[in-house]
Protein backbone atom coordinates (compact mmCIF):
# COMPACT_ATOMS: atom_id res chain seq x y z
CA UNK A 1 -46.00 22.51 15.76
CA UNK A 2 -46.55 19.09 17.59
CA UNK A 3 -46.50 19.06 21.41
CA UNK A 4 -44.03 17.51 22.70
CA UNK A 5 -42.93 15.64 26.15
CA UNK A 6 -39.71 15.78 27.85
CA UNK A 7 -38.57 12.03 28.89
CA UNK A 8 -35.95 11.28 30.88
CA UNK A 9 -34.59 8.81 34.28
CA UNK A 10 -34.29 8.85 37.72
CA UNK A 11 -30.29 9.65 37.00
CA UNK A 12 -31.77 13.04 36.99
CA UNK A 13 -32.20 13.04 40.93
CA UNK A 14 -35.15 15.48 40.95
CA UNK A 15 -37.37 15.60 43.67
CA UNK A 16 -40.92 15.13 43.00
CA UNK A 17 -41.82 18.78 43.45
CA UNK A 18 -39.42 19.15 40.61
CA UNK A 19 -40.73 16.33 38.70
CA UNK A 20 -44.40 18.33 38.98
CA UNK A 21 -43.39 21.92 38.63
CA UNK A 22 -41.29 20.76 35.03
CA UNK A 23 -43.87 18.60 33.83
CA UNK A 24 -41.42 15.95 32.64
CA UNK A 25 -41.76 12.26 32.67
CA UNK A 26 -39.81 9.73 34.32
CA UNK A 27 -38.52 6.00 33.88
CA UNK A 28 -37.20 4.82 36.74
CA UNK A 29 -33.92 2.92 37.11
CA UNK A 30 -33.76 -0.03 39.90
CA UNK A 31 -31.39 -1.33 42.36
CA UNK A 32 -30.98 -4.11 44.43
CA UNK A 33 -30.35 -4.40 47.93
CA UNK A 34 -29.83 -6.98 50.60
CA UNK A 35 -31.81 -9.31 47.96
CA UNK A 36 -34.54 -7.31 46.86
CA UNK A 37 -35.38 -5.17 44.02
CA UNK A 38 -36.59 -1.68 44.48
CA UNK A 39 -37.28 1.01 41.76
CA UNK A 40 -36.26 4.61 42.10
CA UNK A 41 -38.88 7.16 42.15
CA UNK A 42 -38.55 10.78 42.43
CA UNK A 43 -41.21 10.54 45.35
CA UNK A 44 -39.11 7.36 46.93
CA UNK A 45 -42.31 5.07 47.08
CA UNK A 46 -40.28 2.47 47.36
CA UNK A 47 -36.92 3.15 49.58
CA UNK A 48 -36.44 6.85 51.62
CA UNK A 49 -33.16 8.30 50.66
CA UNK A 50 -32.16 8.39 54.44
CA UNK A 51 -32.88 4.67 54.86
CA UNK A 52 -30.37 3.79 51.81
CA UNK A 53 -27.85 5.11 53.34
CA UNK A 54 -27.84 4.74 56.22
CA UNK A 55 -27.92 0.37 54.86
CA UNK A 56 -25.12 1.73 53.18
CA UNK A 57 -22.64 2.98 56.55
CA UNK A 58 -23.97 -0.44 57.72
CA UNK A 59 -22.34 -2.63 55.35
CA UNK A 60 -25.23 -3.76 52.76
CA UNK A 61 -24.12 -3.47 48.81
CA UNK A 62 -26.34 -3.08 46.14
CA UNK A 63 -26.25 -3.29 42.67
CA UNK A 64 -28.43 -1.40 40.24
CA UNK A 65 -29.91 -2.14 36.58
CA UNK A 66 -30.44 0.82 33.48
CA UNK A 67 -34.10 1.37 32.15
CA UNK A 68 -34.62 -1.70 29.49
CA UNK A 69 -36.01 -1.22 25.98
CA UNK A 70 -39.24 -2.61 26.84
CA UNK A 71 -39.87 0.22 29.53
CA UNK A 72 -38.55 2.73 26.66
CA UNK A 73 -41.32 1.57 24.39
CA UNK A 74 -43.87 1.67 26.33
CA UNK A 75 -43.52 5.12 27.69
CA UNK A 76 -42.99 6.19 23.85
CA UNK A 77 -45.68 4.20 22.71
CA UNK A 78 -48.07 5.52 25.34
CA UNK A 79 -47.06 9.39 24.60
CA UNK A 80 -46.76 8.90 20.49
CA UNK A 81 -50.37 7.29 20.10
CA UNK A 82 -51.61 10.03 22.50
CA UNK A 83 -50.77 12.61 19.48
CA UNK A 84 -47.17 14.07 21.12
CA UNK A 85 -43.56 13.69 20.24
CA UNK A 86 -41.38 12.73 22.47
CA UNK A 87 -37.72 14.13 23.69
CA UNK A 88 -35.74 11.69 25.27
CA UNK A 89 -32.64 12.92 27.36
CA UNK A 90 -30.96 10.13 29.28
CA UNK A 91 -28.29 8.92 31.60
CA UNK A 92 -24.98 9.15 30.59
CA UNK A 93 -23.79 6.30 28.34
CA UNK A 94 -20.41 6.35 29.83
CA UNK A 95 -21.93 5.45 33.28
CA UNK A 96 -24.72 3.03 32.05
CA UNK A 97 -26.75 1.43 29.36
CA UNK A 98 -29.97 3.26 29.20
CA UNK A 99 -29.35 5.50 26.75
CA UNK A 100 -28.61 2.74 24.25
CA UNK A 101 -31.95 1.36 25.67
CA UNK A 102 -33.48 4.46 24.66
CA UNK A 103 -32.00 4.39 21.12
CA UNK A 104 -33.51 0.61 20.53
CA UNK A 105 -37.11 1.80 21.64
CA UNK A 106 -37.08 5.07 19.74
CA UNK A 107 -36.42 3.23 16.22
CA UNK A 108 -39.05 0.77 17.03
CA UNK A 109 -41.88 3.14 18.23
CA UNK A 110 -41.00 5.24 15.15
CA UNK A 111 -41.64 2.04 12.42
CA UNK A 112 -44.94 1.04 14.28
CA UNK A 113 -45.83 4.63 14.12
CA UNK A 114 -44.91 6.40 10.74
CA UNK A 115 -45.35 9.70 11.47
CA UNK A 116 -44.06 10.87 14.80
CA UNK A 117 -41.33 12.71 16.13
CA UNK A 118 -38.43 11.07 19.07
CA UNK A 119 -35.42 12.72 19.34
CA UNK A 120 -32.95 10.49 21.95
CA UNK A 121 -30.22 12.61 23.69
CA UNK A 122 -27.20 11.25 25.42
CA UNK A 123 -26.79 13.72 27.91
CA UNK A 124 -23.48 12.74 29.24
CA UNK A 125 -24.39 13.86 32.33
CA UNK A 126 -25.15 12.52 35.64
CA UNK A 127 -26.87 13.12 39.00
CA UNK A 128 -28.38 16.88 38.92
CA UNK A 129 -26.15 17.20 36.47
CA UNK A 130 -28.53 15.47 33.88
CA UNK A 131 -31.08 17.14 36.35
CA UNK A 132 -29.44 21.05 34.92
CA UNK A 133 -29.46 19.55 31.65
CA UNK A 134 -33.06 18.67 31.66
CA UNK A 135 -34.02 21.80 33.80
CA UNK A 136 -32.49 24.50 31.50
CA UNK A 137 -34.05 22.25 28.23
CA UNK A 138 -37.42 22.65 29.88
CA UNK A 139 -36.91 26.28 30.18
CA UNK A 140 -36.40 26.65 26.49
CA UNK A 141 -39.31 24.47 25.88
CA UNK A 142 -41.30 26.50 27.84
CA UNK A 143 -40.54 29.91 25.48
CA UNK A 144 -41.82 28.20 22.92
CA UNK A 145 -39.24 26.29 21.02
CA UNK A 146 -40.18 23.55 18.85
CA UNK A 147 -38.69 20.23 20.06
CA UNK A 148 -35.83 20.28 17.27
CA UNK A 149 -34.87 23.46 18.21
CA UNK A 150 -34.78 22.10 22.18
CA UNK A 151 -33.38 19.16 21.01
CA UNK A 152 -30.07 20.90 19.61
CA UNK A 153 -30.02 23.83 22.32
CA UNK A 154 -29.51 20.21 24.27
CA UNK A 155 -27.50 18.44 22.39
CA UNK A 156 -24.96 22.08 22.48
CA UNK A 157 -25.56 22.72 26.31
CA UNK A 158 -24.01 19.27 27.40
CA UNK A 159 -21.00 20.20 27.04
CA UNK A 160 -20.86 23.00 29.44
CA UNK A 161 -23.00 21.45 32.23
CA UNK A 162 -19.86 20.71 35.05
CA UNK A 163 -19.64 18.42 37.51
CA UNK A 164 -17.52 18.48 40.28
CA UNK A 165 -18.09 16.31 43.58
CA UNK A 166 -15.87 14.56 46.40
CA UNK A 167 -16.29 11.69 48.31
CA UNK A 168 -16.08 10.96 51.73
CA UNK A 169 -15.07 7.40 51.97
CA UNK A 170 -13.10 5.92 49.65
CA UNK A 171 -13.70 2.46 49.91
CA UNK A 172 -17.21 2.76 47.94
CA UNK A 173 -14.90 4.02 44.65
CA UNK A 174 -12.69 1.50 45.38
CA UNK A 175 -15.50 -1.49 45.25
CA UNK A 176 -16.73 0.50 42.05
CA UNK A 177 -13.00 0.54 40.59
CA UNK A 178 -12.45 4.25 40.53
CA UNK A 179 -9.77 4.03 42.96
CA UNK A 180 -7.27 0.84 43.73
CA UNK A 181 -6.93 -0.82 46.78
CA UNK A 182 -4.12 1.21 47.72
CA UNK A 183 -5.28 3.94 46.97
CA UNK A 184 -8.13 3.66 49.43
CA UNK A 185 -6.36 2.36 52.29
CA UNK A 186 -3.46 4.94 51.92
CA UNK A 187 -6.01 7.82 51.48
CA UNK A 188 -8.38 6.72 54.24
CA UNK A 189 -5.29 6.76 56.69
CA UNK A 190 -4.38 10.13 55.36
CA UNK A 191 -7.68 12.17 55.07
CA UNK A 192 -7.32 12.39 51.71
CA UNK A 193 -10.88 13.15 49.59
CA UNK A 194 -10.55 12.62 46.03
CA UNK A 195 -12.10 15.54 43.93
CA UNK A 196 -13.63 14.28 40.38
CA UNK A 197 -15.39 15.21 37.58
CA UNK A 198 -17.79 14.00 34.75
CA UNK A 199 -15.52 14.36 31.33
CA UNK A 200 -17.11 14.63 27.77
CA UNK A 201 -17.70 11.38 27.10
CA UNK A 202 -19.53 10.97 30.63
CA UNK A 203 -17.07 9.27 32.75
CA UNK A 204 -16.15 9.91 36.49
CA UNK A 205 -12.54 11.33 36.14
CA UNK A 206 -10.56 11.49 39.51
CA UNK A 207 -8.86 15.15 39.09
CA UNK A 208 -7.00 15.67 42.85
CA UNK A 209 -7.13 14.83 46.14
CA UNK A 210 -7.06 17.59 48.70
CA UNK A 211 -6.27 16.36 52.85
CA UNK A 212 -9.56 16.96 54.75
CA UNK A 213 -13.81 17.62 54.57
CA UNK A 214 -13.46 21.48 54.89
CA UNK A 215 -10.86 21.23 52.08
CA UNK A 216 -12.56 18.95 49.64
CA UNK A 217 -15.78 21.39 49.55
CA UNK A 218 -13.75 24.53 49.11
CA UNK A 219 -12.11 22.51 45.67
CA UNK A 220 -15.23 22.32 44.06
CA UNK A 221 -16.35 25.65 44.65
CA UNK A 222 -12.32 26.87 43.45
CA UNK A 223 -13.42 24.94 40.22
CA UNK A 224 -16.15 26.89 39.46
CA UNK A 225 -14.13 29.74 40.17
CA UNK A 226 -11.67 28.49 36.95
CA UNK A 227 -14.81 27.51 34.91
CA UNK A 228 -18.51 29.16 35.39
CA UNK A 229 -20.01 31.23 33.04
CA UNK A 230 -23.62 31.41 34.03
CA UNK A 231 -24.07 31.45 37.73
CA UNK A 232 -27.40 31.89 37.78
CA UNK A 233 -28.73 28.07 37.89
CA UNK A 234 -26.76 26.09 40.46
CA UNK A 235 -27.68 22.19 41.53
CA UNK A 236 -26.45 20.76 44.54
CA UNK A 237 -26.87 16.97 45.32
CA UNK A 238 -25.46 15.17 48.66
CA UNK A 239 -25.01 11.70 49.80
CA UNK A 240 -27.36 12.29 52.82
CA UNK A 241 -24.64 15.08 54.49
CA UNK A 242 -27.03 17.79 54.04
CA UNK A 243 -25.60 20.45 55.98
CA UNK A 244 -22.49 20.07 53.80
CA UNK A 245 -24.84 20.80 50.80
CA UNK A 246 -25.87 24.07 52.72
CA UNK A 247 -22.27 25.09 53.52
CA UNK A 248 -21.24 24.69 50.02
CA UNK A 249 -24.62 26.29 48.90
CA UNK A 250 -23.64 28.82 51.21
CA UNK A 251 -20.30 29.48 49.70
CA UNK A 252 -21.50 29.49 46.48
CA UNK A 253 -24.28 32.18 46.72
CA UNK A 254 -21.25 34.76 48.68
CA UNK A 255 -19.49 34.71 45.31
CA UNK A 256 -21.98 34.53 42.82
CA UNK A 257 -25.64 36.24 41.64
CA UNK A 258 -27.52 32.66 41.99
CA UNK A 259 -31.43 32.48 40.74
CA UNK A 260 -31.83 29.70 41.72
CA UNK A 261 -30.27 26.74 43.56
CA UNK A 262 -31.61 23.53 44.11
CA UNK A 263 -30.35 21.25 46.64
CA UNK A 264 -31.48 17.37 46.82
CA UNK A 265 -30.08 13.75 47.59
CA UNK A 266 -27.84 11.48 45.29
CA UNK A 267 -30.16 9.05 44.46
CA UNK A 268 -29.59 5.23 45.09
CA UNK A 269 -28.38 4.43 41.75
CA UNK A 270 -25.60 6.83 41.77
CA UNK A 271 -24.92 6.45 45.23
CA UNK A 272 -24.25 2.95 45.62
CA UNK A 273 -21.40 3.64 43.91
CA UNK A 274 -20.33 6.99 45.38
CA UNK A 275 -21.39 6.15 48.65
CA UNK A 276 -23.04 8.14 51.89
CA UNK A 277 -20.88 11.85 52.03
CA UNK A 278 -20.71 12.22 48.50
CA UNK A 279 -20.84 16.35 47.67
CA UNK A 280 -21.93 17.72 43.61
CA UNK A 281 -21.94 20.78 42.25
CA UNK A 282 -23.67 21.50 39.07
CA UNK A 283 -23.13 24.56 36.88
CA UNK A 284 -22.81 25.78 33.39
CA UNK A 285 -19.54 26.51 32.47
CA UNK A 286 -17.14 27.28 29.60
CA UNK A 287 -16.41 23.84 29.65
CA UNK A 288 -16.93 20.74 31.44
């Protein structure tokens, strides 16, 4: 059996201590802000988590770009011609265009290279949501299953790995088209905090709103009440409110026989569109 690498993006939101204890590779995405281009590492070399946001409550918008083919086929290329396969999960394709990226590269690097092995998964997943998804695939790897056999564990798993997360402020959905106008001023005025999830096809589906913070985090943890079935991974990420991320980390661990629970920031990509206060939680369910 071949060695094989696990490749996947920054959608993933690991931290570098994440990125090194896994040993998976990975592509970053980019974003633009206030005019210049940055690209986002799991160490943030280039732009500290606290600093985007904090641009963010002060008015800058930024816009953000997938992983391109060309980036695809090098990383391939480089891993292939070093005498490993390669398995690719990626970004959902409801929320961007890398996985299609992915795709493109694989079937090149595969004709200049008869021979080798790239599976490409659309994980349909999001944030450390694609983070479980990747984590849990890594595990399997790690018992010593070949990469086809990871491959459809994956491709199987997706469907149960849940997302549920609320937003503070409105407006940032709004600018993204989640929410209309009205919508935002109406539920600003109001307190209201939207409570979404990521469907099967990948998309951010608004589900509720609930009036208040305190409310909003008790919803997602009421959700995994109605839909966990293995408590024992749990991944948190926050829009830098941290001590949220404790308090519903907190909550979470009173009900249920966690392992292990990983808590870490929304990264830019994701959270230029959700904006600073946004609250995930990431489980495997019966469903998403």
């Amino acid at each position: 059996m071949r060695d094989y690498v696990i490749l996947t993006d920054s959608c993933c939101d690991f931290s570098q201590a994440m990125v090194e204890e896994l040993g998976v590779q990975i592509l970053p995405l980019s974003f633009i802000m206030e005019g210049q281009e940055y690209k986002n590492y799991p160490d943030n070399r280039e732009m500290d988590p606290g600093d985007f946001y904090a641009r963010l409550r002060g008015g800058a918008l930024g816009s953000t770009s997938a992983v391109n083919v060309g980036t695809y086929k090098d990383a391939m290329t480089e891993l292939v011609q070093s005498g490993k396969d390669v398995l690719c999960i990626c970004f959902s394709s409801g929320l961007s265009t890398t996985y299609q990226s992915a795709v493109i590269a694989a079937q090149d690097v595969r004709s200049a290279n008869p021979g080798c092995g790239i599976a490409v998964v659309n994980s349909r997943a999001a944030s450390l949501g694609q983070g479980l998804l990747v984590y849990l695939a890594v595990q399997e790897k790690n018992k010593g299953r070949s990469m086809e056999e990871v491959r459809a564990y994956t491709e199987d798993l997706k469907d149960h790995i849940c997302h549920w997360f609320t937003v503070d402020d409105l407006n940032h959905l709004k600018r993204g088209g989640r929410v209309s106008t009205a919508a935002a001023l109406f539920g600003t005025m109001l307190q209201m905090k939207p409570v979404l999830h990521v469907d099967n096809a990948g998309r951010l589906i608004p589900i509720t709103n609930v009036r208040g913070r305190k409310a909003s985090i008790k919803a997602l943890v009421d959700m995994m009440d109605q839909l966990v079935e293995d408590p024992s991974t749990v991944f948190i990420s926050h829009g830098d409110c941290l001590e949220d991320a404790k308090t519903l980390a907190e909550m979470v661990k009173a009900k249920y026989p966690v392992q292990r629970l990983e808590i870490n920031y929304v990264g830019p990509v994701i959270g230029n569109h959700s904006g600073p206060g946004t609250l995930a939680l990431f489980f495997v369910g019966k469903h998403k």
